[in-house]
C-alpha atoms as a PDB file:
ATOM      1  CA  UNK A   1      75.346 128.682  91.801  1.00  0.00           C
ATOM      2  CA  UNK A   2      78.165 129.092  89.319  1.00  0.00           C
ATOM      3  CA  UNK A   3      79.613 125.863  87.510  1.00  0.00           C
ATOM      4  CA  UNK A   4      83.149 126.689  89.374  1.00  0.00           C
ATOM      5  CA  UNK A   5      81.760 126.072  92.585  1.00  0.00           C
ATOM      6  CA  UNK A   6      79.617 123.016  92.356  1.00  0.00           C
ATOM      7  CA  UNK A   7      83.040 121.549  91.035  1.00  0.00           C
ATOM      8  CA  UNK A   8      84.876 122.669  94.130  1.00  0.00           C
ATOM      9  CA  UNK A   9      82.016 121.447  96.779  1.00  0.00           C
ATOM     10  CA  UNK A  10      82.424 118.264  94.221  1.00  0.00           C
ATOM     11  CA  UNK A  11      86.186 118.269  95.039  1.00  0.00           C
ATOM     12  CA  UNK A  12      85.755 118.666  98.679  1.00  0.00           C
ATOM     13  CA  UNK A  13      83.609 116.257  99.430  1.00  0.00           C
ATOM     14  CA  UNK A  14      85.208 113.267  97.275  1.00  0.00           C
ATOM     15  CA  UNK A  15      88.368 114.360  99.001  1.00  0.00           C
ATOM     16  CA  UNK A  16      86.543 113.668 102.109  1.00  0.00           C
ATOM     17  CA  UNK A  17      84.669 110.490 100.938  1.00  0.00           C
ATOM     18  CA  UNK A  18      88.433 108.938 100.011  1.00  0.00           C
ATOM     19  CA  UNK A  19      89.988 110.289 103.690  1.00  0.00           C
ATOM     20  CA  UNK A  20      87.230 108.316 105.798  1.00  0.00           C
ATOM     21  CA  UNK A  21      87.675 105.464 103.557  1.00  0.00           C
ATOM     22  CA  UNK A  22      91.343 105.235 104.294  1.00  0.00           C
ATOM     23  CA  UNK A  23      90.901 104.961 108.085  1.00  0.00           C
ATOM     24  CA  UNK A  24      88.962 102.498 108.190  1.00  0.00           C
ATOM     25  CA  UNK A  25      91.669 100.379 108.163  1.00  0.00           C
ATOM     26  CA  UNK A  26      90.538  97.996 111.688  1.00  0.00           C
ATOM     27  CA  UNK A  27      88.066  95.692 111.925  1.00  0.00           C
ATOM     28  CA  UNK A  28      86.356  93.420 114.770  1.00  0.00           C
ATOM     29  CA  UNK A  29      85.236  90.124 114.220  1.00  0.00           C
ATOM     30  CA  UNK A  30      82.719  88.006 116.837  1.00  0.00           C
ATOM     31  CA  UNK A  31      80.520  84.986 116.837  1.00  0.00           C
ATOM     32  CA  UNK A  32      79.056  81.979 118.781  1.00  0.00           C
ATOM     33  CA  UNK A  33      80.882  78.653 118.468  1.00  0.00           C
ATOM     34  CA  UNK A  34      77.918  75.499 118.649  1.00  0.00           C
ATOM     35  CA  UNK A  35      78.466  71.913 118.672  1.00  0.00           C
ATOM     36  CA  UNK A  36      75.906  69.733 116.552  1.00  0.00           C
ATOM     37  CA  UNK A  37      73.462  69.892 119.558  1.00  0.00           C
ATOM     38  CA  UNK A  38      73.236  73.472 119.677  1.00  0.00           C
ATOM     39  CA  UNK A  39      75.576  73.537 123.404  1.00  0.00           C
ATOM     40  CA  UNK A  40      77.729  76.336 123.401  1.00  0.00           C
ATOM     41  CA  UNK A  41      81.547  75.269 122.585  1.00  0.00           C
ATOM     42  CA  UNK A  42      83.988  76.567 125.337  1.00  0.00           C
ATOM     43  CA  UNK A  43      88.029  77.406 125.127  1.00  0.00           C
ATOM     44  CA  UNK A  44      88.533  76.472 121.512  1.00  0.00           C
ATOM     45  CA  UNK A  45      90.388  78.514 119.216  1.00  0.00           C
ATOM     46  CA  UNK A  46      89.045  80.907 116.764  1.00  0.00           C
ATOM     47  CA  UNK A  47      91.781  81.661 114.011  1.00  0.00           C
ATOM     48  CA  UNK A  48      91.571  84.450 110.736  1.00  0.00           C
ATOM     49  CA  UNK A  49      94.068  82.949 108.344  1.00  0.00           C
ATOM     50  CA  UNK A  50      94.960  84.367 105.139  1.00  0.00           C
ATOM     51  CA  UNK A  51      97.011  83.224 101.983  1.00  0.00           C
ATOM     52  CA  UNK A  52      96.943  80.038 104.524  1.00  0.00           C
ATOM     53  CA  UNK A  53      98.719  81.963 107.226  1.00  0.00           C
ATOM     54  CA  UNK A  54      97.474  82.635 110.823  1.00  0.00           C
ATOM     55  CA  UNK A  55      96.835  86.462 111.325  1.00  0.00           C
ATOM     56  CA  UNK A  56      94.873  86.971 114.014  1.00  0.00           C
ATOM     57  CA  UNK A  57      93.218  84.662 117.024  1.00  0.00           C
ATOM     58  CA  UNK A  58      91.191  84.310 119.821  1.00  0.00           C
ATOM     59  CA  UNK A  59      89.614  82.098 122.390  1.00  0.00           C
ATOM     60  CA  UNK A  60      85.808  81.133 122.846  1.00  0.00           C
ATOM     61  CA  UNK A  61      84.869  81.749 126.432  1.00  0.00           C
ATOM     62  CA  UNK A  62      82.511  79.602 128.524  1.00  0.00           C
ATOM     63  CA  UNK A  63      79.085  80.867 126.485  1.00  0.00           C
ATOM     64  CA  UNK A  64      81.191  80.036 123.229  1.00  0.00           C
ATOM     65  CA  UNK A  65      81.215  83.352 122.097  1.00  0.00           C
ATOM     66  CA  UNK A  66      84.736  84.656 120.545  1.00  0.00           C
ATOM     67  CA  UNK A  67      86.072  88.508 119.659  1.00  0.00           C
ATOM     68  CA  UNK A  68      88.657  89.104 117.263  1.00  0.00           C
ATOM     69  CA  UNK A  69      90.089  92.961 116.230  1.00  0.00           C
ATOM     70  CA  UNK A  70      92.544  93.127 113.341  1.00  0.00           C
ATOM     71  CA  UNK A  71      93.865  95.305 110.569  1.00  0.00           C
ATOM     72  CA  UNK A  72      92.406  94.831 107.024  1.00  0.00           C
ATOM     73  CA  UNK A  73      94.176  95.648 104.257  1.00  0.00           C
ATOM     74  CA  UNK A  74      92.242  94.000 100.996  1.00  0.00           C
ATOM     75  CA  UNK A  75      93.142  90.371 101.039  1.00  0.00           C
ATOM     76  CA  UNK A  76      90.763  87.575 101.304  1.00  0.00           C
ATOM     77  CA  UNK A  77      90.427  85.863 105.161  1.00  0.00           C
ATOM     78  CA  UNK A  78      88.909  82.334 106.381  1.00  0.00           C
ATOM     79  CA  UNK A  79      87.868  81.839 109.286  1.00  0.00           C
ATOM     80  CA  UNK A  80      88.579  78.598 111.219  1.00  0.00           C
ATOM     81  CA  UNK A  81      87.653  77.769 114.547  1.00  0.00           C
ATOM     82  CA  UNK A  82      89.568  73.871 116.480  1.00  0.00           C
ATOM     83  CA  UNK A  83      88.712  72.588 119.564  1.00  0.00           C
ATOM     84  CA  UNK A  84      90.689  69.713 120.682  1.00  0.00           C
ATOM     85  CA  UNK A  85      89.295  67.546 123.260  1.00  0.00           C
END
């Protein structure tokens, strides 16, 4: 194979590495809430902050599991999760 080619299959395929990277621009969190006696914690709220700002929420349901989709976009996130009660 001539050096002109392996360049363009080269080209190609990082153009193609860099276009899947760019849509992954979603992701899903999920997870189990427990209390200290390993019982499942139901209805509290599951919050993504970031820069100390709410972005995205959810709610645990009655197994005290939680699912939360949201954008990403390179910043840092915390997770917090309240239950008031």
């Amino acid at each position: 194979m001539s050096i002109f080619r392996h360049m363009i299959i080269s080209a190609i395929s990082l153009l193609f590495i860099n276009i899947c990277a760019f849509g992954q621009t979603s992701c899903k969190i999920s997870g189990s809430v427990y209390d200290e006696n390993n019982t499942p914690v139901s209805y509290c709220s599951a919050v993504i902050y970031s820069e100390g700002k709410p972005v995205a929420g959810g709610i645990t349901d009655e197994q005290g599991k939680f699912s939360i989709s949201m954008s990403r976009n390179g910043r840092e996130y915390i997770l917090g999760v309240e239950f008031i009660g």
